[in-house]
PDB file of N, CA and C in Angstrom:
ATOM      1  N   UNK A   1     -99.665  43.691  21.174  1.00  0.00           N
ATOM      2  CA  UNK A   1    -100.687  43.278  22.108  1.00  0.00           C
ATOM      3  C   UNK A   1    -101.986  43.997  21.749  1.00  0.00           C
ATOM      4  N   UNK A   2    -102.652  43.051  21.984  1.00  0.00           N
ATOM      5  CA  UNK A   2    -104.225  43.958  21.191  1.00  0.00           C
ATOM      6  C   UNK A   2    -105.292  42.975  21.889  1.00  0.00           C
ATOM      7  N   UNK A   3    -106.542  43.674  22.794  1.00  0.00           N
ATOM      8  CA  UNK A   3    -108.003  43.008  22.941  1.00  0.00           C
ATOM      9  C   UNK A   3    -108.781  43.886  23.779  1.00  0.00           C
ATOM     10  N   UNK A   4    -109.704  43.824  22.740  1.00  0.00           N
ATOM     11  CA  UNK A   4    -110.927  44.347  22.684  1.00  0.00           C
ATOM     12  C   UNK A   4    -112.271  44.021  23.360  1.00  0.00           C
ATOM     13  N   UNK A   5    -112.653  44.783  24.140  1.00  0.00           N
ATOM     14  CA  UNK A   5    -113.726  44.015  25.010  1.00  0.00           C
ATOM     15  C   UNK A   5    -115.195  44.080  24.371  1.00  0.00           C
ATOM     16  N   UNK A   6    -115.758  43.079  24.010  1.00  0.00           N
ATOM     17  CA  UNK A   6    -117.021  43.259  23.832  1.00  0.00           C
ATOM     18  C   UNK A   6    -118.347  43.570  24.336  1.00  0.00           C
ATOM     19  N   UNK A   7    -118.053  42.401  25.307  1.00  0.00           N
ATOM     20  CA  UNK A   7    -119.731  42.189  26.221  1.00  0.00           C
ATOM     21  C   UNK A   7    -119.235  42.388  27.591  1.00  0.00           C
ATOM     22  N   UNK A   8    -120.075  42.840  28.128  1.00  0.00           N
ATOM     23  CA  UNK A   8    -119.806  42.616  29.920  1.00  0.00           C
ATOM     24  C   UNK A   8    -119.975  41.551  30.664  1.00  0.00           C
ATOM     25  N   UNK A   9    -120.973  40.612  30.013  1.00  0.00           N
ATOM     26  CA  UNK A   9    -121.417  39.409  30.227  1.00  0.00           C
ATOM     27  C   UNK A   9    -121.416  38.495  29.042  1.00  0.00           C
ATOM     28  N   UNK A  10    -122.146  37.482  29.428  1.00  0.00           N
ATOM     29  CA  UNK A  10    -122.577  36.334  28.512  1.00  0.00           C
ATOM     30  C   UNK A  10    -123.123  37.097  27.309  1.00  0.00           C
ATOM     31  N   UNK A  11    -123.005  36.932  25.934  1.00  0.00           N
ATOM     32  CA  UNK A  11    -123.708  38.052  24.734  1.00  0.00           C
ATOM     33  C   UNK A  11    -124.936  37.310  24.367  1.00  0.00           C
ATOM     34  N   UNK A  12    -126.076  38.956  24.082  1.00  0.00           N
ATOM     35  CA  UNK A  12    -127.222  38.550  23.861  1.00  0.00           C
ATOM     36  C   UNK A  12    -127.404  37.933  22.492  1.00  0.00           C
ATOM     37  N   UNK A  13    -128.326  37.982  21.789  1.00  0.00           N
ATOM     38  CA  UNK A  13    -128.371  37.547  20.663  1.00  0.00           C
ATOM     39  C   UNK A  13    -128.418  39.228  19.773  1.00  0.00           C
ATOM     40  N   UNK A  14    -128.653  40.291  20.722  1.00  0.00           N
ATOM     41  CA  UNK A  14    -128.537  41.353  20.560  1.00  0.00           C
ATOM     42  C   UNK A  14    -126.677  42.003  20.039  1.00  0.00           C
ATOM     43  N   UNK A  15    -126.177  41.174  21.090  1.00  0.00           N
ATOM     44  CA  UNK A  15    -124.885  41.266  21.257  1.00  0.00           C
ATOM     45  C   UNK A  15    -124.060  40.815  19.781  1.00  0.00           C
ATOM     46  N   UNK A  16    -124.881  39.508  19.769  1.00  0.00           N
ATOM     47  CA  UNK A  16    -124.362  38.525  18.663  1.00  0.00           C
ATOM     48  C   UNK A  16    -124.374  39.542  17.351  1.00  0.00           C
ATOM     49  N   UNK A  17    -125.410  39.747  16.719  1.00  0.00           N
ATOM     50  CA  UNK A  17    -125.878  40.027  16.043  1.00  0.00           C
ATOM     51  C   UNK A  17    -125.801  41.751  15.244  1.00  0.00           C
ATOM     52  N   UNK A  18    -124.749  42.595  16.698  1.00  0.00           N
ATOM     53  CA  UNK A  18    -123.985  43.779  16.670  1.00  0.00           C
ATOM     54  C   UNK A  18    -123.188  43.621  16.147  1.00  0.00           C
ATOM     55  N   UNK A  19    -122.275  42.067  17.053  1.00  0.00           N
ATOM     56  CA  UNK A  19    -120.854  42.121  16.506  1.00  0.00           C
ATOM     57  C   UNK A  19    -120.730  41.742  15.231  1.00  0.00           C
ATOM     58  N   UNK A  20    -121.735  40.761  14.812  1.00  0.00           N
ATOM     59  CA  UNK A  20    -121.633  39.697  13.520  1.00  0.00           C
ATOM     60  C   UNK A  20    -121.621  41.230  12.315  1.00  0.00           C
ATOM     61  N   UNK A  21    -122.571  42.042  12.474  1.00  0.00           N
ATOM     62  CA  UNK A  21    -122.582  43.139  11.646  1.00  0.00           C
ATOM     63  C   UNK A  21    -121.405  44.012  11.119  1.00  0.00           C
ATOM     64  N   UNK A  22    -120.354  44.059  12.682  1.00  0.00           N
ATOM     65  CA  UNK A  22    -119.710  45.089  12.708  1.00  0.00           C
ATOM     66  C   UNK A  22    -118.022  44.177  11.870  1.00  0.00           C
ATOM     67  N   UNK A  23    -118.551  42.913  11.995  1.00  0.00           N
ATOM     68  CA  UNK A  23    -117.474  42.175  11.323  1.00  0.00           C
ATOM     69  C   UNK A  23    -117.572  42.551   9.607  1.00  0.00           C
ATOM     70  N   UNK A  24    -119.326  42.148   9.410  1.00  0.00           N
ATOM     71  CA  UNK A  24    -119.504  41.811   7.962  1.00  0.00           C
ATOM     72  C   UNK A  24    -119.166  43.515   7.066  1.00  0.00           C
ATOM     73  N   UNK A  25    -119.143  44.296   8.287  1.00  0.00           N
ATOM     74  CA  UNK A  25    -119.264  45.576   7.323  1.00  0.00           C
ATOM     75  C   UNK A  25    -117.329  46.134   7.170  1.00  0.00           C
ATOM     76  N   UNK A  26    -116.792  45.291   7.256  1.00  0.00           N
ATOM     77  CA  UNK A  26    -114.773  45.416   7.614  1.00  0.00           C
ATOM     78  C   UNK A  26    -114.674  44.900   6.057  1.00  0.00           C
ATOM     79  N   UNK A  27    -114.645  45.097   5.103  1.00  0.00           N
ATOM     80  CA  UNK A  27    -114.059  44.504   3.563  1.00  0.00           C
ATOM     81  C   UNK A  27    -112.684  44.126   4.023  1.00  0.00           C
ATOM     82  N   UNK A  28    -112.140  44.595   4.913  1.00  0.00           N
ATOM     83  CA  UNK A  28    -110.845  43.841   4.844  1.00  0.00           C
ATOM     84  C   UNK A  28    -110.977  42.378   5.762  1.00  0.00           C
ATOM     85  N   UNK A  29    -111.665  42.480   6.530  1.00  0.00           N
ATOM     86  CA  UNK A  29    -112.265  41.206   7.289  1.00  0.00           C
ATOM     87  C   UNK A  29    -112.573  40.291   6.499  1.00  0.00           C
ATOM     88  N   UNK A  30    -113.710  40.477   5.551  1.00  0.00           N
ATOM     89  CA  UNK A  30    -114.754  39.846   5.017  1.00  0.00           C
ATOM     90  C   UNK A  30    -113.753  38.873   3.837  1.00  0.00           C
ATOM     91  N   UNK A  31    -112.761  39.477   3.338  1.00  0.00           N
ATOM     92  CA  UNK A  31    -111.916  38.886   2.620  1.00  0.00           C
ATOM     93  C   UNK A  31    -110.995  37.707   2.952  1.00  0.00           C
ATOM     94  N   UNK A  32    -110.829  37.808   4.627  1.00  0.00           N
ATOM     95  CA  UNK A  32    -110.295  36.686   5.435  1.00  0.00           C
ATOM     96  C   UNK A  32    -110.932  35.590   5.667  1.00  0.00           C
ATOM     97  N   UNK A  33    -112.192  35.858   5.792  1.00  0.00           N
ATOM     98  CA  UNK A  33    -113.397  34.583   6.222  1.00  0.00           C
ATOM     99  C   UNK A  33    -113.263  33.668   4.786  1.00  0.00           C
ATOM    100  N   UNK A  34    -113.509  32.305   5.448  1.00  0.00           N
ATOM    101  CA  UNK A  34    -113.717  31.429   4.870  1.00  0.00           C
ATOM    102  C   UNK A  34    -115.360  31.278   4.339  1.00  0.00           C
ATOM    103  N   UNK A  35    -115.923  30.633   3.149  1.00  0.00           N
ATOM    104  CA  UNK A  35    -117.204  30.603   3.335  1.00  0.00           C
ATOM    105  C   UNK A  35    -118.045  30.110   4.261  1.00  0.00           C
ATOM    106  N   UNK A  36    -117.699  29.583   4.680  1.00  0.00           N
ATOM    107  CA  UNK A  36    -118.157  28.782   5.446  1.00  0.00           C
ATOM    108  C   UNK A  36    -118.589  29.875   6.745  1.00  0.00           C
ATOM    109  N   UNK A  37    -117.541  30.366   7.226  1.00  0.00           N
ATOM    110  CA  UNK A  37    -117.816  32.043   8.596  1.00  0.00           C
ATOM    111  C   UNK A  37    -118.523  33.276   7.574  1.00  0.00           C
ATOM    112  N   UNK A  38    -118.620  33.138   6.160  1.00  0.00           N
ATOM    113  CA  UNK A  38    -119.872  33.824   5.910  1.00  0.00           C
ATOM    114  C   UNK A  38    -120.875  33.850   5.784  1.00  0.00           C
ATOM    115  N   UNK A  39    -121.203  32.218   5.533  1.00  0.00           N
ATOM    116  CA  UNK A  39    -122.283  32.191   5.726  1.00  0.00           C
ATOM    117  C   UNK A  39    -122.785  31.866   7.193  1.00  0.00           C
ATOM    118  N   UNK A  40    -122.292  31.876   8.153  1.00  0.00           N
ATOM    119  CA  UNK A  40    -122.947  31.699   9.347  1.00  0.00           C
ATOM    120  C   UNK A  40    -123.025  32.569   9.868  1.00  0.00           C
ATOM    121  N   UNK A  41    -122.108  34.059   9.484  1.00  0.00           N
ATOM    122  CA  UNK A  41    -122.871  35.340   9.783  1.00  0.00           C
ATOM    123  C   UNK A  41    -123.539  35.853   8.715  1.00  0.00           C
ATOM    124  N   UNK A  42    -123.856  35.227   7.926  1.00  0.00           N
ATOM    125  CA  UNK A  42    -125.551  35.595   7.099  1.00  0.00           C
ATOM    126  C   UNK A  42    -126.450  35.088   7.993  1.00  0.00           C
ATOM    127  N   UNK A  43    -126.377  33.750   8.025  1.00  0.00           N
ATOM    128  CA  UNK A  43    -127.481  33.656   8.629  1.00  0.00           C
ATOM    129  C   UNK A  43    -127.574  33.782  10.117  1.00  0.00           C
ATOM    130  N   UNK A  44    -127.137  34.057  10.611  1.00  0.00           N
ATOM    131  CA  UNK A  44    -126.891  35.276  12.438  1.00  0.00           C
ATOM    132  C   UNK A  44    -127.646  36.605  11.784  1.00  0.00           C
ATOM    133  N   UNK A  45    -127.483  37.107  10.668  1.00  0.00           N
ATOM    134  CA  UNK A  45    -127.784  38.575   9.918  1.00  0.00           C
ATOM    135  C   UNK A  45    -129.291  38.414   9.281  1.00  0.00           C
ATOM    136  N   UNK A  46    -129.715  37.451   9.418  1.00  0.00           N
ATOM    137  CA  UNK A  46    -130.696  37.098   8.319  1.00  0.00           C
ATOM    138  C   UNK A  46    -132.049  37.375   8.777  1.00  0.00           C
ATOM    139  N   UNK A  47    -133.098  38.566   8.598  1.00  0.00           N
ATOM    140  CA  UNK A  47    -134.241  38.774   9.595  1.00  0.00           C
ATOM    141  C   UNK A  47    -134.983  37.479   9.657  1.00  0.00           C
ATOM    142  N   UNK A  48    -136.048  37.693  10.246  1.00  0.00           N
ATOM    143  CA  UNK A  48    -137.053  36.273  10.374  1.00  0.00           C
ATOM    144  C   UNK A  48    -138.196  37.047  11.435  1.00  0.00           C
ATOM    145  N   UNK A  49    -139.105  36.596  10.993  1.00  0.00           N
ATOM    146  CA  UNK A  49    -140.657  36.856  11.612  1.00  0.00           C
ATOM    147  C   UNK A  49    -140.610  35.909  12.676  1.00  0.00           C
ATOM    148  N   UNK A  50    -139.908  34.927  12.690  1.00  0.00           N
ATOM    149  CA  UNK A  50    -140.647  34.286  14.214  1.00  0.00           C
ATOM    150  C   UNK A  50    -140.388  34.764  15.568  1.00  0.00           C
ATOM    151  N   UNK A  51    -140.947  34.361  16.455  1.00  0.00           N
ATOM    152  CA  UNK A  51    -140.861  35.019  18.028  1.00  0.00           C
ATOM    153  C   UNK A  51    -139.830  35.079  18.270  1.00  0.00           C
ATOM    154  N   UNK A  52    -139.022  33.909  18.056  1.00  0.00           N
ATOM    155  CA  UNK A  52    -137.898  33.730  19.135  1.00  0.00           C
ATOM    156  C   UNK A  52    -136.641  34.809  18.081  1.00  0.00           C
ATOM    157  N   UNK A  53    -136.796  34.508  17.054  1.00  0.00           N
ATOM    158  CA  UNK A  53    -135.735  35.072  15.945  1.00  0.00           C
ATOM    159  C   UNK A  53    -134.709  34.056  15.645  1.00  0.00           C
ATOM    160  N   UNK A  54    -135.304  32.662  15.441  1.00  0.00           N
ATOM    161  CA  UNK A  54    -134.463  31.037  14.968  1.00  0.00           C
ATOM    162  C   UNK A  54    -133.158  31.690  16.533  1.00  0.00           C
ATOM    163  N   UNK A  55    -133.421  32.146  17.972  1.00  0.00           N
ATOM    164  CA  UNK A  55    -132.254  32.761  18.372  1.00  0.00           C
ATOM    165  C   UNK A  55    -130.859  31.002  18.428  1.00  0.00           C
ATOM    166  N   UNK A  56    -132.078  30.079  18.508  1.00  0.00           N
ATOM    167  CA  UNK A  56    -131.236  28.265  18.843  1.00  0.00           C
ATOM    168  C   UNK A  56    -130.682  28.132  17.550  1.00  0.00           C
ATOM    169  N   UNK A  57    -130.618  28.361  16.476  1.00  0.00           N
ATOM    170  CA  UNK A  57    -130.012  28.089  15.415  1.00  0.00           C
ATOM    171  C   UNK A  57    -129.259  29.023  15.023  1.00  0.00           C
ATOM    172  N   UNK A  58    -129.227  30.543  15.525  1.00  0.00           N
ATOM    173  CA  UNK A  58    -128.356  31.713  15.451  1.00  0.00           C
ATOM    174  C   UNK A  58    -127.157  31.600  16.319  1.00  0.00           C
ATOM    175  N   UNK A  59    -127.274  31.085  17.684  1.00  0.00           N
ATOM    176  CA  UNK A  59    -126.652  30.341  18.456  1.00  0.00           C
ATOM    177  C   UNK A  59    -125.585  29.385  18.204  1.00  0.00           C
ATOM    178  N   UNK A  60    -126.000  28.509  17.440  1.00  0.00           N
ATOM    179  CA  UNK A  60    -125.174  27.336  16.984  1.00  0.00           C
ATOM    180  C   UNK A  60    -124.258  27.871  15.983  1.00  0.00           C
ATOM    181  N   UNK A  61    -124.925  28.675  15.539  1.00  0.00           N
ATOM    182  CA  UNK A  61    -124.041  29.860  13.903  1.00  0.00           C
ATOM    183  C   UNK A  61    -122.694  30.569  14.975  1.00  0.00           C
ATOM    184  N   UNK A  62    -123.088  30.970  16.003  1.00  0.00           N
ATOM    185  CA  UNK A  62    -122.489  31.934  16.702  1.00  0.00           C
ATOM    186  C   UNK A  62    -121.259  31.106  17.091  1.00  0.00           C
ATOM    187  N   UNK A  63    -121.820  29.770  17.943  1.00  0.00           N
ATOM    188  CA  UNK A  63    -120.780  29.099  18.796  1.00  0.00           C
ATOM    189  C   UNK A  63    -119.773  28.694  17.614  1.00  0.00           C
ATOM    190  N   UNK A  64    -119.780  28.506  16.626  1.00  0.00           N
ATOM    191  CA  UNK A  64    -118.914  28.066  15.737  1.00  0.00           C
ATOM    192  C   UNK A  64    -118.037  28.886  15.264  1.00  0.00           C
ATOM    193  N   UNK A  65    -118.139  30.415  15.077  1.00  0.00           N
ATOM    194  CA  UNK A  65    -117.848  31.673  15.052  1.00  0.00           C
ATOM    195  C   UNK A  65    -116.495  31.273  16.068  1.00  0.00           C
ATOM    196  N   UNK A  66    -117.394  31.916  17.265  1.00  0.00           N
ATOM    197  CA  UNK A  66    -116.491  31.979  18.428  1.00  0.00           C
ATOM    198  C   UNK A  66    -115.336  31.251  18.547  1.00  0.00           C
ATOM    199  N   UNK A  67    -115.211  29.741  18.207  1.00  0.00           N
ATOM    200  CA  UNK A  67    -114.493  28.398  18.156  1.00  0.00           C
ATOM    201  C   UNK A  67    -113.229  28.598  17.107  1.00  0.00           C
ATOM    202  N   UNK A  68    -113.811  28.966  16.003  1.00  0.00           N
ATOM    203  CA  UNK A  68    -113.177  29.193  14.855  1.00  0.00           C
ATOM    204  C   UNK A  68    -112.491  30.165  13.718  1.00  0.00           C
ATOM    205  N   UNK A  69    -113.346  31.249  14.144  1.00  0.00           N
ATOM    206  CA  UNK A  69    -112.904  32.442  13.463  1.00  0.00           C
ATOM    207  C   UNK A  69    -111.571  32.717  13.934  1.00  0.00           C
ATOM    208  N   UNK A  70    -110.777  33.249  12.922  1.00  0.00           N
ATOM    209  CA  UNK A  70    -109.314  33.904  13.394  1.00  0.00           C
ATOM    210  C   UNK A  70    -108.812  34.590  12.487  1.00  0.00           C
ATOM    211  N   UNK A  71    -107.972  35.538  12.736  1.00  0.00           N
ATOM    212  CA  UNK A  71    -107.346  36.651  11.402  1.00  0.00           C
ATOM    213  C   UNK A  71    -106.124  37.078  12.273  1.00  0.00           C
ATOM    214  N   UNK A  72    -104.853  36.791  10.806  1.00  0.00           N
ATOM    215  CA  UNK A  72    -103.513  36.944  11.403  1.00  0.00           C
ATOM    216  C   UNK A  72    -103.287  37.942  11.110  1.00  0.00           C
ATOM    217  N   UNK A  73    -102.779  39.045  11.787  1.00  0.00           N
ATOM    218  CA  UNK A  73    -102.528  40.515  11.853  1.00  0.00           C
ATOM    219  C   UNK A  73    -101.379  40.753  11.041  1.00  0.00           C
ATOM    220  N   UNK A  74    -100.886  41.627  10.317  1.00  0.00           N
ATOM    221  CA  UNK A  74     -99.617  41.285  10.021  1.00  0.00           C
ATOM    222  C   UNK A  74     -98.384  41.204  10.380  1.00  0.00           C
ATOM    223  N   UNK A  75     -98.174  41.298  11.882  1.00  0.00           N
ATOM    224  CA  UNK A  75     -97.067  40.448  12.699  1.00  0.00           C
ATOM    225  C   UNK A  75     -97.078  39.140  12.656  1.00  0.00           C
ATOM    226  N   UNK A  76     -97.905  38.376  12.094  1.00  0.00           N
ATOM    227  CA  UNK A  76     -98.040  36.945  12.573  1.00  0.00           C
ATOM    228  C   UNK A  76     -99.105  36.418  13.516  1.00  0.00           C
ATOM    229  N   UNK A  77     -99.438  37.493  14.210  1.00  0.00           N
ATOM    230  CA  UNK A  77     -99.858  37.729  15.343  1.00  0.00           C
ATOM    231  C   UNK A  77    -101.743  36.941  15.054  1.00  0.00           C
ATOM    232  N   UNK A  78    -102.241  35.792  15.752  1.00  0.00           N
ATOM    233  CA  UNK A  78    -103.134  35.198  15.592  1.00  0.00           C
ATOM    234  C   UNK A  78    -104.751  35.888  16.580  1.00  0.00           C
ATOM    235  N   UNK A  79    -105.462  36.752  15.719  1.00  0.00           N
ATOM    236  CA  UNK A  79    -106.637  37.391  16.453  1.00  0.00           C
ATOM    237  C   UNK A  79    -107.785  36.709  16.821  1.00  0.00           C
ATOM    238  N   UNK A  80    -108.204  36.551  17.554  1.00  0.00           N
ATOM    239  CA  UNK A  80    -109.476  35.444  18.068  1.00  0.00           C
ATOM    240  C   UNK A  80    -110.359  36.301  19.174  1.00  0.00           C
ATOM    241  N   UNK A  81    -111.668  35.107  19.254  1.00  0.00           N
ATOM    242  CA  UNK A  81    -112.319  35.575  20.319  1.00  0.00           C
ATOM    243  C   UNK A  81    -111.934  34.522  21.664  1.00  0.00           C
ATOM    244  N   UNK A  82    -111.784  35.556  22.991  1.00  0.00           N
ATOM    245  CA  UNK A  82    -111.361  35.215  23.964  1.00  0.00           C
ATOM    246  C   UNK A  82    -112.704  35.528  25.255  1.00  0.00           C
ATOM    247  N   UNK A  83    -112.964  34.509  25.825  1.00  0.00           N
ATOM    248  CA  UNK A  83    -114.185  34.648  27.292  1.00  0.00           C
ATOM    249  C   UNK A  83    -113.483  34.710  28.523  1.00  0.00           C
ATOM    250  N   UNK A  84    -113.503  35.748  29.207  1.00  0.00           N
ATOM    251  CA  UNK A  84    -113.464  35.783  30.662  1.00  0.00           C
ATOM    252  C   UNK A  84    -114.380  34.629  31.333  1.00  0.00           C
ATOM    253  N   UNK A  85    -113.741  34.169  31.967  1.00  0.00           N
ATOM    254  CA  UNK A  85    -114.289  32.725  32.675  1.00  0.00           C
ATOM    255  C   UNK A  85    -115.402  33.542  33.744  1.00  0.00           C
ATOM    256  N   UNK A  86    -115.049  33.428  34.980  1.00  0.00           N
ATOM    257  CA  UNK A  86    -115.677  34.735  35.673  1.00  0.00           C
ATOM    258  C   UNK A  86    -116.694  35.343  35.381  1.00  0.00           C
ATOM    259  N   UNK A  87    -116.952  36.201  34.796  1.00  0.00           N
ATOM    260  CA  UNK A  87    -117.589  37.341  34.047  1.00  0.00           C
ATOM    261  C   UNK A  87    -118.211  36.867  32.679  1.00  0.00           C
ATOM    262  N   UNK A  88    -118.074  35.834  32.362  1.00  0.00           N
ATOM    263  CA  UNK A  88    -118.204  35.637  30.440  1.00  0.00           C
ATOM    264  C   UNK A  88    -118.613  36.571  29.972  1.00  0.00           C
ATOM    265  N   UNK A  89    -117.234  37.538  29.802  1.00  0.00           N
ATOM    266  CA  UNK A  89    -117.192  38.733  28.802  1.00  0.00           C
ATOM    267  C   UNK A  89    -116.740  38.215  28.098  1.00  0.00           C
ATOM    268  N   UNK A  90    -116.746  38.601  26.628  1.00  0.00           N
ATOM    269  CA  UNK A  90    -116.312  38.353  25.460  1.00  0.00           C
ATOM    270  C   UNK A  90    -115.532  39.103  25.017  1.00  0.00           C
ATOM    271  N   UNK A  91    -114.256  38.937  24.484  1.00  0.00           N
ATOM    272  CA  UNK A  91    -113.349  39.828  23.926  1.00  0.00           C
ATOM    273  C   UNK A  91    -112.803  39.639  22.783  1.00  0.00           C
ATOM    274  N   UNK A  92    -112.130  40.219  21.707  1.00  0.00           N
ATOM    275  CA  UNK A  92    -111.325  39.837  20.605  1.00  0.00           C
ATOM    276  C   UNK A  92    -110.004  40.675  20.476  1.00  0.00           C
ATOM    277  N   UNK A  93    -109.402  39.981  20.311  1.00  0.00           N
ATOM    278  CA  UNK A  93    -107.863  40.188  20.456  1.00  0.00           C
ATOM    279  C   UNK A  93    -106.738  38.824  19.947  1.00  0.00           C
ATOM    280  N   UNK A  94    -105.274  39.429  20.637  1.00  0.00           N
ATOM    281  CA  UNK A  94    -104.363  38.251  20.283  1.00  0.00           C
ATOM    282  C   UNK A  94    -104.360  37.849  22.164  1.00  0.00           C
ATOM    283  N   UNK A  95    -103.409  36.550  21.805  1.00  0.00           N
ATOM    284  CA  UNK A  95    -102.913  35.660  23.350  1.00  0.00           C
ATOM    285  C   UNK A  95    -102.553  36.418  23.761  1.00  0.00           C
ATOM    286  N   UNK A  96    -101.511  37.765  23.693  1.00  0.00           N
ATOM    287  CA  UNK A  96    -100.567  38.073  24.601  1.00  0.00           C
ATOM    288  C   UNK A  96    -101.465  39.346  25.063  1.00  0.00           C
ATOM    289  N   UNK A  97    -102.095  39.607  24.266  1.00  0.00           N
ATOM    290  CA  UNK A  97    -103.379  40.680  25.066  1.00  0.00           C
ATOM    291  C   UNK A  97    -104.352  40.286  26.273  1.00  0.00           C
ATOM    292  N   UNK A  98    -105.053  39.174  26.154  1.00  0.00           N
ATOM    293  CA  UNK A  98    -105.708  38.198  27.113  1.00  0.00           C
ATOM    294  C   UNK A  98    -104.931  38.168  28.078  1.00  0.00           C
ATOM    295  N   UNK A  99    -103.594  37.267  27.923  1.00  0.00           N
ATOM    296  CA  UNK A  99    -102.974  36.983  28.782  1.00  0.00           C
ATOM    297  C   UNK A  99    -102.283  38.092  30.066  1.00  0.00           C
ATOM    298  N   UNK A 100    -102.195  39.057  29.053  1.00  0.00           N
ATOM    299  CA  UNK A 100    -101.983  40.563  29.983  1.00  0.00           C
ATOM    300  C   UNK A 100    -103.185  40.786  30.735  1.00  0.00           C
ATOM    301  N   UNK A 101    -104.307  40.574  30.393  1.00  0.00           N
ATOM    302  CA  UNK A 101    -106.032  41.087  31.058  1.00  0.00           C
ATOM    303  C   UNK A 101    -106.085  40.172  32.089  1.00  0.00           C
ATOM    304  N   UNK A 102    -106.102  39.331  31.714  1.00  0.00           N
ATOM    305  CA  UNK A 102    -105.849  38.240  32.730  1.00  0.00           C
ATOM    306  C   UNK A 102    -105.015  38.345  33.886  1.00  0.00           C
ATOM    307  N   UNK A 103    -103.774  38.586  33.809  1.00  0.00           N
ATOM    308  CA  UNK A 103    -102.966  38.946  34.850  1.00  0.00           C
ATOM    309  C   UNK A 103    -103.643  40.292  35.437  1.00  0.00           C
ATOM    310  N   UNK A 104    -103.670  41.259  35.152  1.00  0.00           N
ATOM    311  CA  UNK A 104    -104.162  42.305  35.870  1.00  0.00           C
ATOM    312  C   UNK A 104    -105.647  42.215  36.742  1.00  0.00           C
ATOM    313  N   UNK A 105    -106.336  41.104  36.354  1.00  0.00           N
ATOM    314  CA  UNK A 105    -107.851  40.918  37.407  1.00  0.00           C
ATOM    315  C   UNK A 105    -107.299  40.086  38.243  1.00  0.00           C
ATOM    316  N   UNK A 106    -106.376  39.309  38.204  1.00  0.00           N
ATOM    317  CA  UNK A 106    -105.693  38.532  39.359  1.00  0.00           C
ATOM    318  C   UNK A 106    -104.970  39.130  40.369  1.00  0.00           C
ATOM    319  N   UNK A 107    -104.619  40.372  40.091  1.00  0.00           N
ATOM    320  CA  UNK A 107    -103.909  41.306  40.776  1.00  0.00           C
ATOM    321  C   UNK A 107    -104.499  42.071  41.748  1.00  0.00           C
TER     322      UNK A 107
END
């Protein structure tokens, strides 16, 4: 059982852009991603001069992340990102971790 809490809330682009880092800097991670989840945390990683910081197109990089990324532990065990409905905290972990978090705020 394993999950990890990220955000307390909904994640900023601040948020985004912590975690996307703290992924890209794991060599053992980085070896799991498909190209495709590297390059969309390049470009989540990628500076830019404009105001906003492209945050609507960092966004779309992100939501696909979230949807798709996964790494099997070596139990078998399938790691993902998981949202508190409620709260939209963000977490990463396996099902049976969630599913434990879950039960205990219901409690």
């Amino acid at each position: 059982m394993l999950i990890i809490k990220l955000t307390e809330t909904k994640e900023t682009l601040d948020d985004i852009e912590r975690i996307c880092r703290h992924l890209s800097e794991h060599k053992d991670l980085v070896k799991l991603m498909t190209p495709e989840e590297s390059r969309d945390i390049s470009y989540i990683l990628r500076p830019t001069f404009n105001t906003n910081h492209n945050e609507d197109q960092k966004r779309v990089h992100w939501e696909k992340l979230l949807n798709e990324f996964t790494v099997t532990d070596k139990k078998g065990n399938e790691l993902r990102f998981f949202r508190d409905q409620p709260t939209e905290a963000l977490y990463f972990g396996n099902q049976q971790g969630f599913d434990t978090l879950e039960s205990m705020s219901t409690h």
